[in-house]
N, C-alpha and C. Protein backbone atom coordinates (compact mmCIF):
# COMPACT_ATOMS: atom_id res chain seq x y z
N UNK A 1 0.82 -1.19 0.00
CA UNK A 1 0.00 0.00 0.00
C UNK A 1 0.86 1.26 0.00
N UNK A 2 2.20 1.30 0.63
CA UNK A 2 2.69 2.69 0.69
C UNK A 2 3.26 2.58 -0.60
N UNK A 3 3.65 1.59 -1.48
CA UNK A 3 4.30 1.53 -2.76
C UNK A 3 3.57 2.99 -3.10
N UNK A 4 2.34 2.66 -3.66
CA UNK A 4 1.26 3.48 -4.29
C UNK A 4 1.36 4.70 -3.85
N UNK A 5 1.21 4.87 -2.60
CA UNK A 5 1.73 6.34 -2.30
C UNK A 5 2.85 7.33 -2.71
N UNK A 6 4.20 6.20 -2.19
CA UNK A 6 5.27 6.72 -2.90
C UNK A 6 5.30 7.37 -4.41
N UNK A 7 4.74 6.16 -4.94
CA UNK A 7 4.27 6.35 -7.09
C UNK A 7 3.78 8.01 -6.79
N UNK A 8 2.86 8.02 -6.19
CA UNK A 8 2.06 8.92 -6.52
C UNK A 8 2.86 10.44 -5.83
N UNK A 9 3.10 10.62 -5.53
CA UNK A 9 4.22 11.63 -4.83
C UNK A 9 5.39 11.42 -6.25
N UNK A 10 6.10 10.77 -6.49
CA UNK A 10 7.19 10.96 -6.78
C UNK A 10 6.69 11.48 -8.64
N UNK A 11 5.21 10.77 -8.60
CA UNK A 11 4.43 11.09 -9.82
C UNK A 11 4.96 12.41 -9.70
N UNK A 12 3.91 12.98 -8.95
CA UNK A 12 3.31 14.83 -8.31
C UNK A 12 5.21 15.38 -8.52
N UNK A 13 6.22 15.02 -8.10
CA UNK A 13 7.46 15.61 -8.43
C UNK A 13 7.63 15.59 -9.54
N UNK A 14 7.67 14.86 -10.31
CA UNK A 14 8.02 14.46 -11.90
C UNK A 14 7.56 15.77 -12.92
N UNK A 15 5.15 15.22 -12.64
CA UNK A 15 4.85 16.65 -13.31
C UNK A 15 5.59 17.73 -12.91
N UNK A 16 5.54 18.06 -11.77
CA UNK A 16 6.15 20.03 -11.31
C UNK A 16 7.21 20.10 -11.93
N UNK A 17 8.21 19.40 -11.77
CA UNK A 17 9.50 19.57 -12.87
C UNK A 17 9.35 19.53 -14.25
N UNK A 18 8.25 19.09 -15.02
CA UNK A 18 8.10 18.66 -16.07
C UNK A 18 7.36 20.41 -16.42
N UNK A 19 6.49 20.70 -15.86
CA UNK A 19 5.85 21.62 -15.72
C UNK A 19 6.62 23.16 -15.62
N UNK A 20 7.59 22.92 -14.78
CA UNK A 20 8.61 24.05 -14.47
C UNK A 20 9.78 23.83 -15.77
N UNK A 21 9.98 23.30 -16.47
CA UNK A 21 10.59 23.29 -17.08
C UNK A 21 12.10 22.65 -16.53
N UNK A 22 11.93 21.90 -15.69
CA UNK A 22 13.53 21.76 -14.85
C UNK A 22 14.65 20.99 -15.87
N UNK A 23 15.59 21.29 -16.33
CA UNK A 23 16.57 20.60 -17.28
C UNK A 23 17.39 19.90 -16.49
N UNK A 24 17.29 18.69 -15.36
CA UNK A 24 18.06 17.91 -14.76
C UNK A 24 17.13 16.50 -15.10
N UNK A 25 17.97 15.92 -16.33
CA UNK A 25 17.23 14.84 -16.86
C UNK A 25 17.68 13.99 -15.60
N UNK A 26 18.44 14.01 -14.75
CA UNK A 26 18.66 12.92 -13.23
C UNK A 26 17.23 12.65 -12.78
N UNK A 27 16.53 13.77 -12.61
CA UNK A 27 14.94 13.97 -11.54
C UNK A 27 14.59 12.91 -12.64
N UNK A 28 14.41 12.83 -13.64
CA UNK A 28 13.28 11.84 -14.96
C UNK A 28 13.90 10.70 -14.63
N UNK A 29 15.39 10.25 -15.04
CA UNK A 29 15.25 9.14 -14.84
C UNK A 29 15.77 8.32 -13.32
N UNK A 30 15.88 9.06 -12.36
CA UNK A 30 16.08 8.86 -11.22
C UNK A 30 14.23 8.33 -10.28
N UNK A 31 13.45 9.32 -11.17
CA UNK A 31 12.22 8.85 -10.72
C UNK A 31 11.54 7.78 -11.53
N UNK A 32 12.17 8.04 -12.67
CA UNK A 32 11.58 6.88 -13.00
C UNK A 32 11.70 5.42 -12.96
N UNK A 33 13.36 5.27 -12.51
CA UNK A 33 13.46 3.70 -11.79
C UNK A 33 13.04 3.90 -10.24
N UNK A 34 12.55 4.50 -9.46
CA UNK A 34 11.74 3.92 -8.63
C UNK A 34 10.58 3.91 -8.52
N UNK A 35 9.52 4.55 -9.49
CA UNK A 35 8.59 4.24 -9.68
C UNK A 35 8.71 2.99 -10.15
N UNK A 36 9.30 1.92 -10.87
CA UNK A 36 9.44 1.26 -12.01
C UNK A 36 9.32 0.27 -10.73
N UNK A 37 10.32 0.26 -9.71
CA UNK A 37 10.72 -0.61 -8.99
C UNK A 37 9.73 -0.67 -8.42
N UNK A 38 9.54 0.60 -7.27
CA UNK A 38 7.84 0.13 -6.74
C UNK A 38 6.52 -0.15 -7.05
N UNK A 39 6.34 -0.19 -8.14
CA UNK A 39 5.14 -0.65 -8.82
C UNK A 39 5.60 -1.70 -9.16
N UNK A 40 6.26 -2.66 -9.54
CA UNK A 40 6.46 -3.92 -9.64
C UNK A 40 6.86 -5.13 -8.04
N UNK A 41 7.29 -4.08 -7.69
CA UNK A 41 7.09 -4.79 -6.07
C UNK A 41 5.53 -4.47 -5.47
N UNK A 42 4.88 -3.67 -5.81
CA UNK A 42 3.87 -3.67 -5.29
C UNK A 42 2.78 -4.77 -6.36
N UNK A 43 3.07 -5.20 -7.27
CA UNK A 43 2.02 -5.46 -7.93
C UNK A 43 2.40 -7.02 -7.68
N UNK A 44 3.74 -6.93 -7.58
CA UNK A 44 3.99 -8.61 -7.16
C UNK A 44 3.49 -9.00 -5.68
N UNK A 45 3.67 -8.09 -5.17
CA UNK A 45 3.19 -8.72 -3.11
C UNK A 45 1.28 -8.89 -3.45
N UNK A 46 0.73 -8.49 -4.30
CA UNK A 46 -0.76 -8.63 -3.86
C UNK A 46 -1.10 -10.18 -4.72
N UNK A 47 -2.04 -10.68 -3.78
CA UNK A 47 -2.33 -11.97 -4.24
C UNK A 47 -3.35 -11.65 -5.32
């Protein structure tokens, strides 16, 4: 359950930078392997 949370927060960072225009491609793909990670750990723990 906190997977999902995390996703969703690190989502909400992603847009604002995306939005602000931020040129530190690190934030994109820094968030995007742990979204990657926690949504696959989360989708694997549910029966």
């Amino acid at each position: 359950m906190w997977q999902n949370w995390i996703n969703f927060i690190i989502g909400i960072i992603i847009f604002i930078a995306a939005l602000a225009k931020v040129e530190a491609n690190w934030i994109y793909w820094l968030g995007g392997i742990i979204v990657a990670i926690l949504a696959l750990w989360g989708g694997l723990s549910k029966k």
